[in-house]
N, C-alpha and C. Protein backbone atom coordinates (compact mmCIF):
# COMPACT_ATOMS: atom_id res chain seq x y z
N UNK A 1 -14.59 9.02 -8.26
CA UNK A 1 -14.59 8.28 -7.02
C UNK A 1 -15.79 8.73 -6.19
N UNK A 2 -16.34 7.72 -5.47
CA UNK A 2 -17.68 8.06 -4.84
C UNK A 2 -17.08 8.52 -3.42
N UNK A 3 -17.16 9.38 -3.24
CA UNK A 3 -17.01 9.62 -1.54
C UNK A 3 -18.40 9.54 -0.48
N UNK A 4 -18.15 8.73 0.03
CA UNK A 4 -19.30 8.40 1.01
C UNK A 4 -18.89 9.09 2.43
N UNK A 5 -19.40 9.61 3.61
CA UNK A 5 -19.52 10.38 4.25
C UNK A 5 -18.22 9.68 5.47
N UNK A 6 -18.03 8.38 5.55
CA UNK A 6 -16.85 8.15 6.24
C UNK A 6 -15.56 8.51 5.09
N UNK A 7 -16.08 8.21 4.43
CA UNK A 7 -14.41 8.26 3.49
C UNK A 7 -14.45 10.04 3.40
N UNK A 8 -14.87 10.80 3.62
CA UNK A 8 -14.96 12.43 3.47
C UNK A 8 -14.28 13.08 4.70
N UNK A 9 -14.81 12.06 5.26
CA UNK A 9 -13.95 12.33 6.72
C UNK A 9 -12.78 12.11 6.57
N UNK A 10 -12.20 11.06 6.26
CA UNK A 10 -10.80 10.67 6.55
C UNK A 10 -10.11 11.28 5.26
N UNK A 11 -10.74 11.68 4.50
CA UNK A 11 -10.37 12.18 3.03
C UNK A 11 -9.64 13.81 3.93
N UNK A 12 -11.01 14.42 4.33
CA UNK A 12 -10.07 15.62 5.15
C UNK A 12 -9.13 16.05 6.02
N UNK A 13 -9.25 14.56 6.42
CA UNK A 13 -8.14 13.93 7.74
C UNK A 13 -6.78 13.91 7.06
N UNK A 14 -7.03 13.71 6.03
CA UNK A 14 -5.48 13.43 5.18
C UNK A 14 -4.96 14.78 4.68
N UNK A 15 -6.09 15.33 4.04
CA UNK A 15 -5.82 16.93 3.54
C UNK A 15 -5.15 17.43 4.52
N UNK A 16 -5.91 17.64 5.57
CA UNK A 16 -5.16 18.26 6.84
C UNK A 16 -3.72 17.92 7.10
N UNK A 17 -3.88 16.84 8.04
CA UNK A 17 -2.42 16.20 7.44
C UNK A 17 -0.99 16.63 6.72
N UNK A 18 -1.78 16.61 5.60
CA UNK A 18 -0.52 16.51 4.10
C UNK A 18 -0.46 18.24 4.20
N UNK A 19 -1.05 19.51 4.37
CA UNK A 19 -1.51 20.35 4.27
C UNK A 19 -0.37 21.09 5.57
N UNK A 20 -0.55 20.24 6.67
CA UNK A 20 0.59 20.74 8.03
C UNK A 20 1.78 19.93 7.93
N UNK A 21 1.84 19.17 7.12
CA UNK A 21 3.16 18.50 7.14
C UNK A 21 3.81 17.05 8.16
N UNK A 22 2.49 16.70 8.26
CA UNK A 22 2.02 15.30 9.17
C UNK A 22 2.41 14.44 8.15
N UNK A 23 2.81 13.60 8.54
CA UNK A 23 3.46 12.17 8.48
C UNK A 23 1.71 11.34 7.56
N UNK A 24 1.60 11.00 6.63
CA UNK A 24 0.45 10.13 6.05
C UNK A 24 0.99 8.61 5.08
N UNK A 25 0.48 7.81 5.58
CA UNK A 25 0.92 6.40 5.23
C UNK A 25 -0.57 5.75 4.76
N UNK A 26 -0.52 5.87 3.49
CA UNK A 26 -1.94 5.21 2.85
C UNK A 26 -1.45 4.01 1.69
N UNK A 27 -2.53 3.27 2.53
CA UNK A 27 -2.69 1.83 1.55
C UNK A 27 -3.62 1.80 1.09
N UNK A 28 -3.40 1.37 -0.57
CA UNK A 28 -5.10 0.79 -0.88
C UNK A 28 -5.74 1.79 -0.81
N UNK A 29 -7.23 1.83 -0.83
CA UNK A 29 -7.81 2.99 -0.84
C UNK A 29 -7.83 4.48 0.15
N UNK A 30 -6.67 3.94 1.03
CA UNK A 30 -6.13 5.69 1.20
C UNK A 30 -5.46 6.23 0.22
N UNK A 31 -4.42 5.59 -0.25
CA UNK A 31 -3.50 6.06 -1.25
C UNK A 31 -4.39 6.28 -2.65
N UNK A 32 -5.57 5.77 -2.73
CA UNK A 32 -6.96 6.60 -3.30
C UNK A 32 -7.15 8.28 -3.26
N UNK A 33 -7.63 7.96 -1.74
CA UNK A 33 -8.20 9.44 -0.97
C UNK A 33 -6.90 10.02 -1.00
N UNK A 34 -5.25 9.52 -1.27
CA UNK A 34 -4.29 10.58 -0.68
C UNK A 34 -4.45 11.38 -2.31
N UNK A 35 -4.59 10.64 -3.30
CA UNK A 35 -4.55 11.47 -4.37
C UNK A 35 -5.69 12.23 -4.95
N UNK A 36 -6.96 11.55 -4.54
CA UNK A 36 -7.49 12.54 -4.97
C UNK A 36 -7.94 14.10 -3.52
N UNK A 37 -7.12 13.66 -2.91
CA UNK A 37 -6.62 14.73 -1.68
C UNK A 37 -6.08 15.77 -2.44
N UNK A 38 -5.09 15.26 -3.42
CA UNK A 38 -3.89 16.14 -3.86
C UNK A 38 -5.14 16.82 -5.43
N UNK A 39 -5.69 16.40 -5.88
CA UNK A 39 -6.17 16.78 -6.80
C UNK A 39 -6.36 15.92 -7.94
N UNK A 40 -5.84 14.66 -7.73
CA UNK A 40 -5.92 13.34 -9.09
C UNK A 40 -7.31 12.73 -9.15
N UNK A 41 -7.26 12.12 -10.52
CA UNK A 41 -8.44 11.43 -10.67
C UNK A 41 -8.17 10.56 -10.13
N UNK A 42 -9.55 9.63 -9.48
CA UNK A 42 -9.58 8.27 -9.14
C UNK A 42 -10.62 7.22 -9.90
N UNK A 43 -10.69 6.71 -10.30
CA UNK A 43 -11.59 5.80 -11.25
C UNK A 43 -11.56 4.32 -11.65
N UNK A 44 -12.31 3.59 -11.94
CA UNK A 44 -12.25 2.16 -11.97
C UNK A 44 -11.24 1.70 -12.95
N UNK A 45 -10.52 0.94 -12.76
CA UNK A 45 -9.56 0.16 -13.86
C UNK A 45 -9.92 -0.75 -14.80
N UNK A 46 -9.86 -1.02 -15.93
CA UNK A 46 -9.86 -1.80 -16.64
C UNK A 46 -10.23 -3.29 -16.16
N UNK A 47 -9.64 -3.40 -15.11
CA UNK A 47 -9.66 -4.87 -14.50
C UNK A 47 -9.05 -4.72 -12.80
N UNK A 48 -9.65 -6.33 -12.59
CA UNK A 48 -9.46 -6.02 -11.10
C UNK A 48 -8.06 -7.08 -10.84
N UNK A 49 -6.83 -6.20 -9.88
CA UNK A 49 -5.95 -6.87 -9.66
C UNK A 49 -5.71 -7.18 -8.83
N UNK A 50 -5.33 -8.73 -8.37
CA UNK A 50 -5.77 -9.23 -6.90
C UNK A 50 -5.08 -10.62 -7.00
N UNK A 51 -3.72 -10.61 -6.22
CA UNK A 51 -2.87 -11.41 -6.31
C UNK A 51 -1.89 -11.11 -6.04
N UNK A 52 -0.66 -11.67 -5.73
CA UNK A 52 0.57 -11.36 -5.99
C UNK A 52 1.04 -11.45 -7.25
N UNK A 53 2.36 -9.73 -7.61
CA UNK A 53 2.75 -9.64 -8.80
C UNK A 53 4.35 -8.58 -8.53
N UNK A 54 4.64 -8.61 -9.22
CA UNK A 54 5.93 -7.49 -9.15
C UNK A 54 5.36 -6.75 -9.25
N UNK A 55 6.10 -5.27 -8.93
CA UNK A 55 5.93 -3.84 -9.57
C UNK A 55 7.84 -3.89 -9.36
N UNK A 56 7.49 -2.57 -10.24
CA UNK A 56 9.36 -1.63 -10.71
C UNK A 56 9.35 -0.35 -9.57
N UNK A 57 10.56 -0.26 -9.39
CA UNK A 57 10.22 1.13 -8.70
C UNK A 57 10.97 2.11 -10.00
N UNK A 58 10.48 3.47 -10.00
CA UNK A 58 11.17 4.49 -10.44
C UNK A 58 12.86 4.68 -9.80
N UNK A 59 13.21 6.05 -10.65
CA UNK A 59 14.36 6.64 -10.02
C UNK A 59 14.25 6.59 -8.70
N UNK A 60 13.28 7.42 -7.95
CA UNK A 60 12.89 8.25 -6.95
C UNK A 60 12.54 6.99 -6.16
N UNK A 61 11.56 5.99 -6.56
CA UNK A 61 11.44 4.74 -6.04
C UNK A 61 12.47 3.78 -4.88
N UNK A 62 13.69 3.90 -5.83
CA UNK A 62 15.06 3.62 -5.54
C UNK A 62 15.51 4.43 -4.21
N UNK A 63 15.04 5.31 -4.64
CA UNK A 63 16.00 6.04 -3.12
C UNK A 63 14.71 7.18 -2.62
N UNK A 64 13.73 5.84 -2.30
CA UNK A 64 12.57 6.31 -1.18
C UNK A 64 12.91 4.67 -0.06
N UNK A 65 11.78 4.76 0.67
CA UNK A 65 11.32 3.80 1.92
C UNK A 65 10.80 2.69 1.46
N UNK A 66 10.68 2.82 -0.29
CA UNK A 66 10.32 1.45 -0.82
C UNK A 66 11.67 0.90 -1.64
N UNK A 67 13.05 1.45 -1.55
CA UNK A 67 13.90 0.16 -1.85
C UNK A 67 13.62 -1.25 -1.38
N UNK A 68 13.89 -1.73 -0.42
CA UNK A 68 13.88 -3.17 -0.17
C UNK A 68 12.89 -4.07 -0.96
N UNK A 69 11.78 -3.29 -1.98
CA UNK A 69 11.02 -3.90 -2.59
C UNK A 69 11.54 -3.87 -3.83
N UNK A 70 12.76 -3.56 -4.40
CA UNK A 70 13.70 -4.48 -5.53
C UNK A 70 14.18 -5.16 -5.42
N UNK A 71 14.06 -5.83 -4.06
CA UNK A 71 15.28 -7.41 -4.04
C UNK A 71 14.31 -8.02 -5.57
N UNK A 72 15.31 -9.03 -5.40
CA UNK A 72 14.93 -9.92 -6.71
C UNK A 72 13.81 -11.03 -5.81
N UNK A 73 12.65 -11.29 -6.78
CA UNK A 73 11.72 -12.09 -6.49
C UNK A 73 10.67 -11.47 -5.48
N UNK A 74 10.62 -10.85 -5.34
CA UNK A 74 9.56 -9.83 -4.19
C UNK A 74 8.53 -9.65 -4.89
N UNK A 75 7.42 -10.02 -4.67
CA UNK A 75 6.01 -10.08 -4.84
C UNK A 75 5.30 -9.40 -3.86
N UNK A 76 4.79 -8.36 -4.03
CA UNK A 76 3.68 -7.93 -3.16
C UNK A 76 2.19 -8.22 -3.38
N UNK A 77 1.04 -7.77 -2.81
CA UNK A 77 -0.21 -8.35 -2.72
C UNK A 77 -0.73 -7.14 -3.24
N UNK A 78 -1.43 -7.27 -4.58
CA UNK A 78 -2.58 -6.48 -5.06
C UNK A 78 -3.90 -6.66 -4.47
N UNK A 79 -4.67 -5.87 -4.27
CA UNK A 79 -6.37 -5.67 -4.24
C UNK A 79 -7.02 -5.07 -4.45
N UNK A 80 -7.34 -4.69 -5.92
CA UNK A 80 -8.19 -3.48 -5.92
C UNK A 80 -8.43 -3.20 -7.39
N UNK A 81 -9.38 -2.57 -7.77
CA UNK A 81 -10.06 -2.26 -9.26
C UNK A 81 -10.33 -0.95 -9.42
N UNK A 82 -10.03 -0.05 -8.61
CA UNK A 82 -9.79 1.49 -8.92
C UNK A 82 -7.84 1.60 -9.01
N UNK A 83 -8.07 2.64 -9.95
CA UNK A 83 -6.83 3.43 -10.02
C UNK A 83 -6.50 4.70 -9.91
N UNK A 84 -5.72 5.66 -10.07
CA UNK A 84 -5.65 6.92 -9.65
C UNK A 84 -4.60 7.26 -10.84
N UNK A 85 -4.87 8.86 -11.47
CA UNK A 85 -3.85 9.56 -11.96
C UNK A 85 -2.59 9.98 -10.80
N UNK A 86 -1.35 10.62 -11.06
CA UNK A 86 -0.78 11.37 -10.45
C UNK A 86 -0.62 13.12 -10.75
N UNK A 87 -0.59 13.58 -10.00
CA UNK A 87 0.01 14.83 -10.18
C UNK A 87 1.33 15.35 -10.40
N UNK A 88 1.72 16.53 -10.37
CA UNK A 88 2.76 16.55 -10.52
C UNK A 88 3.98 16.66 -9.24
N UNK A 89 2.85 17.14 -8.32
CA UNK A 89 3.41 17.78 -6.81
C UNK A 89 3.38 16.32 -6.21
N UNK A 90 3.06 14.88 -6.61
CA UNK A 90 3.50 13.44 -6.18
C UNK A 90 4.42 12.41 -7.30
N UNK A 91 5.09 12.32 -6.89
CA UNK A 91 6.06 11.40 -7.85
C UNK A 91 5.99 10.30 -7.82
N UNK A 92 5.61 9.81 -8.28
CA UNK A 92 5.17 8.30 -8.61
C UNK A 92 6.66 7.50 -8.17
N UNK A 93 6.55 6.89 -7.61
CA UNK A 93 7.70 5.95 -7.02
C UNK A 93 8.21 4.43 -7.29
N UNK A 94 6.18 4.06 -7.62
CA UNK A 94 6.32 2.20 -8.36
C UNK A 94 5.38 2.20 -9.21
N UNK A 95 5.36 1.04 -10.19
CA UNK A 95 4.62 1.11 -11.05
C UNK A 95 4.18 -0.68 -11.47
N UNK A 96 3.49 -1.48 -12.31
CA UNK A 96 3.82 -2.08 -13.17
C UNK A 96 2.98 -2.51 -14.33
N UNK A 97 2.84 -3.66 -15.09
CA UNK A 97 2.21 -3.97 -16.13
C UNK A 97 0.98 -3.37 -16.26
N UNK A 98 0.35 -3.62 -15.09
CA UNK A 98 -1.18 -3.26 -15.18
C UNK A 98 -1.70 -1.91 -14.94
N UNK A 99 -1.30 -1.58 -13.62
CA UNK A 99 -1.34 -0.02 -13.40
C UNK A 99 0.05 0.58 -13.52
N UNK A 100 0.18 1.90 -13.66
CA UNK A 100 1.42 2.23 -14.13
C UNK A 100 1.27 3.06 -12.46
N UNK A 101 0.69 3.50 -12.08
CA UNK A 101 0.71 4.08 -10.77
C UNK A 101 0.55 3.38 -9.49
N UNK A 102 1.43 2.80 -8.79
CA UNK A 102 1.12 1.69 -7.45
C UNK A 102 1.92 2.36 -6.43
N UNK A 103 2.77 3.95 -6.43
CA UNK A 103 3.17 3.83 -5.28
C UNK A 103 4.07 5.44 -5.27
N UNK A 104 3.46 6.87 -4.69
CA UNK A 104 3.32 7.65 -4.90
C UNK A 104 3.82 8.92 -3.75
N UNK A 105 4.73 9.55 -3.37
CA UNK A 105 4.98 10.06 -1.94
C UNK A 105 4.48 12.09 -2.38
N UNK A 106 4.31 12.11 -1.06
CA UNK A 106 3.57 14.04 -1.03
C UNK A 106 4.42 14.14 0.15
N UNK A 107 5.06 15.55 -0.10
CA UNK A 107 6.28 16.19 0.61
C UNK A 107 6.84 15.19 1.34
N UNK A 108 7.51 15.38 2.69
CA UNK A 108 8.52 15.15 3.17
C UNK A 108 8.06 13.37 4.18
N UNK A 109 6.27 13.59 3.99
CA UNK A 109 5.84 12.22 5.44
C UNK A 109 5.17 11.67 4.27
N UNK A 110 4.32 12.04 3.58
CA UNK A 110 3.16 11.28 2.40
C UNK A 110 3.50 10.30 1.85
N UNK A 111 3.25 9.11 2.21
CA UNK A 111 3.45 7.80 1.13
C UNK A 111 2.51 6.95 0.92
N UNK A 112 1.84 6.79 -0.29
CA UNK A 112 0.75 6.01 -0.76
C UNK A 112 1.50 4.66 -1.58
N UNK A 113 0.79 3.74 -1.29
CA UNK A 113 1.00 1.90 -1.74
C UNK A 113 -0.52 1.51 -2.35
N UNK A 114 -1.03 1.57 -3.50
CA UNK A 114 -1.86 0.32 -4.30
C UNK A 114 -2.05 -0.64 -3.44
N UNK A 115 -0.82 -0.77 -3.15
CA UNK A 115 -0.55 -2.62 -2.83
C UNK A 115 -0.36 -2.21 -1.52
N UNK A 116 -0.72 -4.09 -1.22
CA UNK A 116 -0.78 -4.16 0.04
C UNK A 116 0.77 -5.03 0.83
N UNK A 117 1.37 -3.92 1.80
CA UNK A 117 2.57 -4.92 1.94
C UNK A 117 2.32 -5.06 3.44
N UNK A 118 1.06 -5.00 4.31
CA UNK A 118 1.01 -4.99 5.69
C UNK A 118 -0.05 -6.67 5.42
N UNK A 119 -0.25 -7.45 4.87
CA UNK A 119 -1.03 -8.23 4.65
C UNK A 119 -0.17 -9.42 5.22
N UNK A 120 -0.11 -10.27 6.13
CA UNK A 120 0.61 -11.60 6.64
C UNK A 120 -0.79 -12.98 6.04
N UNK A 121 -0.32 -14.10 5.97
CA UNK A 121 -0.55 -15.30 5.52
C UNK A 121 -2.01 -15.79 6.44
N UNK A 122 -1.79 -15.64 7.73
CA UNK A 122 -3.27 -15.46 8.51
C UNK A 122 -4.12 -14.40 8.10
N UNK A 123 -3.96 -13.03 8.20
CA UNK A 123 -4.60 -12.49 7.69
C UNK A 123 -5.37 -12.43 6.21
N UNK A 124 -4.86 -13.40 5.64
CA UNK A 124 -5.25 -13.16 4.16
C UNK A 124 -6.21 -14.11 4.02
N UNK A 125 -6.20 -15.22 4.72
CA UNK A 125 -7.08 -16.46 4.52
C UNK A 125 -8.64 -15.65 5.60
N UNK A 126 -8.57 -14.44 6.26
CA UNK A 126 -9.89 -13.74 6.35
C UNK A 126 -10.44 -13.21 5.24
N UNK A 127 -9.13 -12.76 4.36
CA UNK A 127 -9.54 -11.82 3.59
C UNK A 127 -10.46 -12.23 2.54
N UNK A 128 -9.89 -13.89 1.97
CA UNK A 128 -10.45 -14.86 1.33
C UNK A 128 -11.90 -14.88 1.43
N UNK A 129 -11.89 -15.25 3.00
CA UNK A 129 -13.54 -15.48 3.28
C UNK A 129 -14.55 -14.21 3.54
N UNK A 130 -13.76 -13.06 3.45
CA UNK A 130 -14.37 -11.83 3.75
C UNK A 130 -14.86 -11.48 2.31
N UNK A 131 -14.32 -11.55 1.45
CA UNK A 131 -14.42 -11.37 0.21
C UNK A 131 -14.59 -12.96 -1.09
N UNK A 132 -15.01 -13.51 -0.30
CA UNK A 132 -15.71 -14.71 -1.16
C UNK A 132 -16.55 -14.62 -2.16
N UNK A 133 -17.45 -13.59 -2.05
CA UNK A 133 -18.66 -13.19 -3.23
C UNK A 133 -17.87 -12.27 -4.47
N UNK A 134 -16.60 -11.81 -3.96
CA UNK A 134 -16.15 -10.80 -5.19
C UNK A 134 -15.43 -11.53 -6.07
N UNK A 135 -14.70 -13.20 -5.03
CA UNK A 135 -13.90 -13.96 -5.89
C UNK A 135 -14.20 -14.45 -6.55
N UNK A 136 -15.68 -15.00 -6.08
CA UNK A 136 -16.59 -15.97 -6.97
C UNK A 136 -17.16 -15.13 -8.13
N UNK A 137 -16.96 -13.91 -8.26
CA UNK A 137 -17.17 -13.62 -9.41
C UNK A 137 -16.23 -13.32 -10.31
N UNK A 138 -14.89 -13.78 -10.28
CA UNK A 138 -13.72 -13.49 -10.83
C UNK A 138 -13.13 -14.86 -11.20
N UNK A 139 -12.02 -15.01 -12.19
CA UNK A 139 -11.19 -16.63 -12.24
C UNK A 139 -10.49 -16.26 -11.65
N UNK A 140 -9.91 -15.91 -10.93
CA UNK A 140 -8.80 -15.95 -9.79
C UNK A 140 -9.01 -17.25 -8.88
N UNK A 141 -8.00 -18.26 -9.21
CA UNK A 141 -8.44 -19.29 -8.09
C UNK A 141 -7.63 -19.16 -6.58
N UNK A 142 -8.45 -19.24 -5.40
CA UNK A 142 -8.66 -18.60 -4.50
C UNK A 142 -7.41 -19.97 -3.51
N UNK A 143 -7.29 -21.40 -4.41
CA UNK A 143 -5.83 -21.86 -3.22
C UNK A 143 -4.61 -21.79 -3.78
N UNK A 144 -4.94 -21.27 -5.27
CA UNK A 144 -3.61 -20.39 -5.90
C UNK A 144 -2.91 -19.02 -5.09
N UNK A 145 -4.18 -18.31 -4.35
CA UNK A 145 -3.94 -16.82 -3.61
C UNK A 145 -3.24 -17.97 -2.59
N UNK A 146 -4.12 -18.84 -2.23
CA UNK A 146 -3.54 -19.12 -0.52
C UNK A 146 -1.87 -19.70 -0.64
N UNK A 147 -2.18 -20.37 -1.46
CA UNK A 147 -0.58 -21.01 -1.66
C UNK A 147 1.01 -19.80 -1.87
N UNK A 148 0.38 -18.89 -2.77
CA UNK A 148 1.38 -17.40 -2.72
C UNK A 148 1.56 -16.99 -2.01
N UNK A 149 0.18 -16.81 -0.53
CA UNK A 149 -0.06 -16.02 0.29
C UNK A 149 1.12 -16.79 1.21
N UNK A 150 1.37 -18.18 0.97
CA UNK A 150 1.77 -18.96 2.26
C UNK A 150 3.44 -18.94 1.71
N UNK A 151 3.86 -18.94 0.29
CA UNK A 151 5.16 -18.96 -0.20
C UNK A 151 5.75 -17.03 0.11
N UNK A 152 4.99 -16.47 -0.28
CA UNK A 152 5.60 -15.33 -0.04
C UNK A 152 5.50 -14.47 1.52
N UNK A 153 4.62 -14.83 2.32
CA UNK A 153 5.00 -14.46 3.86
C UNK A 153 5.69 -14.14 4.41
N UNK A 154 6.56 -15.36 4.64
CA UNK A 154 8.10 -14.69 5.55
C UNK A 154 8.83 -13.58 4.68
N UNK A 155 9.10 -13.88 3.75
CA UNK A 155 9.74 -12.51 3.14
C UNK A 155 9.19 -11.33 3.19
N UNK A 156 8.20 -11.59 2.61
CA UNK A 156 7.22 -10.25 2.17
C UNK A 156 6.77 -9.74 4.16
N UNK A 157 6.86 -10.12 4.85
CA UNK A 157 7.05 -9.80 6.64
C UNK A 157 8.04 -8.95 6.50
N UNK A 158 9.59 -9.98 6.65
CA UNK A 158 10.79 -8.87 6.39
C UNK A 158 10.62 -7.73 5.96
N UNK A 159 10.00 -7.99 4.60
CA UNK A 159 10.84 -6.57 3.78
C UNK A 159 9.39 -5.42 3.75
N UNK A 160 8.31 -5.84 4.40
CA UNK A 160 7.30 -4.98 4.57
C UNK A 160 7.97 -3.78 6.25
N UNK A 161 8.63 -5.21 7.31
CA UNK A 161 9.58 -4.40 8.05
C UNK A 161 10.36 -2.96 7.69
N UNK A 162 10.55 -3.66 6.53
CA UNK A 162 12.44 -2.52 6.20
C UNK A 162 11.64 -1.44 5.72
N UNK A 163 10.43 -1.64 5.28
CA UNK A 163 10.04 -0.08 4.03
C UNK A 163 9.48 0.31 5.44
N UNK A 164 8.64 0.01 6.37
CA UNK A 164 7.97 0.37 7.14
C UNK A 164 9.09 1.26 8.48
N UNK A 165 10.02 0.76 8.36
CA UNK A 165 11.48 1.34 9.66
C UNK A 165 12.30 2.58 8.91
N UNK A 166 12.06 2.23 7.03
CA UNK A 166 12.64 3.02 6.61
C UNK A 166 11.56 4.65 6.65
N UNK A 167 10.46 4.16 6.27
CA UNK A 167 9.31 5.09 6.42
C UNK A 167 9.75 5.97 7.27
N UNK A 168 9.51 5.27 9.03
CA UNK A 168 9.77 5.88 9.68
C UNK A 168 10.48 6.76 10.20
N UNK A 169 11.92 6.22 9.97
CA UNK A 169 13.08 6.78 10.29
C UNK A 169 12.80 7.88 9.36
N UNK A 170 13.01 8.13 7.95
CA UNK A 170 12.79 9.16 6.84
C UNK A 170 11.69 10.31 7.59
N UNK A 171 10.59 10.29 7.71
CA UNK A 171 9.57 10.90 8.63
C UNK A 171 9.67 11.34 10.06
N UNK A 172 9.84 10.14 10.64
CA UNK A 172 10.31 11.23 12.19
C UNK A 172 11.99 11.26 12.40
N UNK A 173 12.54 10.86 12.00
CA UNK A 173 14.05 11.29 11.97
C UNK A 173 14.60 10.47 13.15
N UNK A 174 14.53 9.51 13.34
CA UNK A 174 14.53 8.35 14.77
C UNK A 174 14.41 6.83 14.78
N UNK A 175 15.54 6.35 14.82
CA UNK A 175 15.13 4.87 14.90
C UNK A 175 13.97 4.36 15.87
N UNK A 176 13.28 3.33 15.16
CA UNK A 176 12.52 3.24 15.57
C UNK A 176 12.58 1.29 15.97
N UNK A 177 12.27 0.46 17.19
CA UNK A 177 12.43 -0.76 17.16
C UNK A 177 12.22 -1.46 15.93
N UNK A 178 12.99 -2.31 15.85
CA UNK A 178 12.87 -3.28 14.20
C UNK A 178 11.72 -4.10 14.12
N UNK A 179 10.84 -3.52 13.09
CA UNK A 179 9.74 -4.13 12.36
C UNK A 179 9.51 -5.37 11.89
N UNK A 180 11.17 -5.84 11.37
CA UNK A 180 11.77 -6.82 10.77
C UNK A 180 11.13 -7.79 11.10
N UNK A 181 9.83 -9.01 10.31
CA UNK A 181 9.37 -10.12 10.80
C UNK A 181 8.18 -10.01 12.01
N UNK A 182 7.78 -9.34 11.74
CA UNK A 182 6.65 -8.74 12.76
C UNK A 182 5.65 -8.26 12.14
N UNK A 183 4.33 -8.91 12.37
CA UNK A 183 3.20 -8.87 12.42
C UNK A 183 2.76 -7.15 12.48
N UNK A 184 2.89 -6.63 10.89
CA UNK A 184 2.17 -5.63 10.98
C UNK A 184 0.99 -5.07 11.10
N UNK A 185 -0.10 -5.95 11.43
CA UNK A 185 -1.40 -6.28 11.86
C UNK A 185 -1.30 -6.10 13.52
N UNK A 186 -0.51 -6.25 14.34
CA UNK A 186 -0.41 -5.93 15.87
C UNK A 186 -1.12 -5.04 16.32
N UNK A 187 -1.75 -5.20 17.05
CA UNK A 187 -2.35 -4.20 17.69
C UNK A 187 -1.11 -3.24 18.58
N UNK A 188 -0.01 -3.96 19.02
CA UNK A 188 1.26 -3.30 19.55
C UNK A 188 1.92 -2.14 18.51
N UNK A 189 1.00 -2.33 17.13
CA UNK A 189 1.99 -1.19 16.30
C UNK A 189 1.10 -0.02 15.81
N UNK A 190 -0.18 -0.31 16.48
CA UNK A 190 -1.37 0.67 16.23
C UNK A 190 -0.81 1.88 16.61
N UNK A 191 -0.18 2.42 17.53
CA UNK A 191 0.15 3.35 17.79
C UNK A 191 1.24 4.15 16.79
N UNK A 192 2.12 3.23 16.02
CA UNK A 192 2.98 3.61 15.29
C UNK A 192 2.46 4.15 13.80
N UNK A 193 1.23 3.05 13.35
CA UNK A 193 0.45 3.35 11.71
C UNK A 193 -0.75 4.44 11.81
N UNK A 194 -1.06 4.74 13.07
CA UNK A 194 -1.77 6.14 13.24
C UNK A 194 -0.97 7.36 13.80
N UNK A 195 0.11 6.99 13.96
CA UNK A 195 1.28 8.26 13.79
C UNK A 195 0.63 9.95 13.10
C-alpha cells in the first residue's frame, strides 16, 4: 500500500486511537489503513468491485454491530480494488465471493467495512460523475449502478441506521438518537462519525 503523507497522518491517527482504546469506524480505505495499522498486508485485488452484492457474516459477524446486514436480500455497495489480509488480533466479521475479507473489528471500538453502507441514492449519482473516468474504463454499466443505487436505498438507509446505533451503543455504552432512515451523509452526524 502506498502511503502518501495525508494517509500517514490519519494512518497514525488510527494507531493512536486503536492503541488507547478510542472508538475507530473505518470505511473503505480506512478499514485499509485500520489493517495495515494492525500489521496486515494491503494490496491490489484481482479485480475491481463496484456495485452492489451480498457478503456473509461470520460467527462473530452475527453477534457484532453488523447483524442487521443478514436480513435476507441486503445488498451493500462495493468500491474498491485493494484488499487487505487479516491478522489474528482482528476477526474478520464479513466476507464474500470475491474478497473473503469485507468486514473486520480491533478490541472493544475498532470496526472496519470494505463496503460502503453510509452511501444514500443522491450521493451516489456524485459518485458516478466523480468517478466517470474509472467507469469508463470498466464494463460496469453505470444506469445499472443507478437503478440498484435507487432499488436498494431505503433499506440499505434503515439498516445502515441499525449497524451504525448498534456500533454505537456497543462502543460508548449509551443510546444514542435513532439513525434509522437518516441520511448518514448529514452534516448533523459529523459529530457522531468523528467520535
Amino acid at each position: 500500500m502506498v502511503i502518501y503523507r495525508l494517509l500517514a497522518s490519519e494512518k497514525r491517527l488510527i494507531e493512536w486511537r486503536l492503541s488507547h482504546g478510542q472508538p475507530v469506524l473505518g470505511i473503505c480505505l480506512s478499514a485499509q489503513l485500520m489493517a495495515a495499522t494492525l500489521g496486515a498486508r494491503v494490496y491490489e485485488g484481482a479485480t475491481k468491485e463496484i456495485g452492489r452484492g451480498a457478503i456473509s457474516l461470520t460467527t462473530k459477524g452475527f453477534s457484532s454491530p453488523l447483524a442487521p446486514l443478514a436480513q435476507d436480500g441486503v445488498r451493500v455497495l462495493h468500491w474498491h480494488c485493494d484488499i487487505f489480509d487479516l491478522r489474528d488480533s482482528a476477526p474478520r466479521l464479513a466476507s464474500n465471493a470475491v474478497y473473503p475479507n469485507q468486514a473486520f473489528s480491533s478490541g472493544d471500538g475498532g470496526l472496519a467495512l470494505q463496503f460502503h453502507i453510509e452511501a444514500d441514492a443522491h450521493g451516489l449519482d456524485e459518485w458516478y460523475i466523480g468517478h466517470a473516468v474509472e467507469l469508463a474504463g470498466t464494463d460496469i454499466d453505470v444506469w445499472l449502478l443507478r437503478r440498484d443505487g435507487r432499488h436498494y436505498a431505503p433499506p440499505a438507509a434503515e439498516i445502515a441506521g441499525s449497524v451504525l446505533n448498534r456500533w454505537l451503543d456497543n462502543t460508548f455504552g449509551e443510546t444514542y438518537p435513532a439513525l434509522a432512515g437518516v441520511n448518514v451523509d448529514s452534516p448533523a452526524l459529523s459529530p457522531l462519525m468523528s467520535a
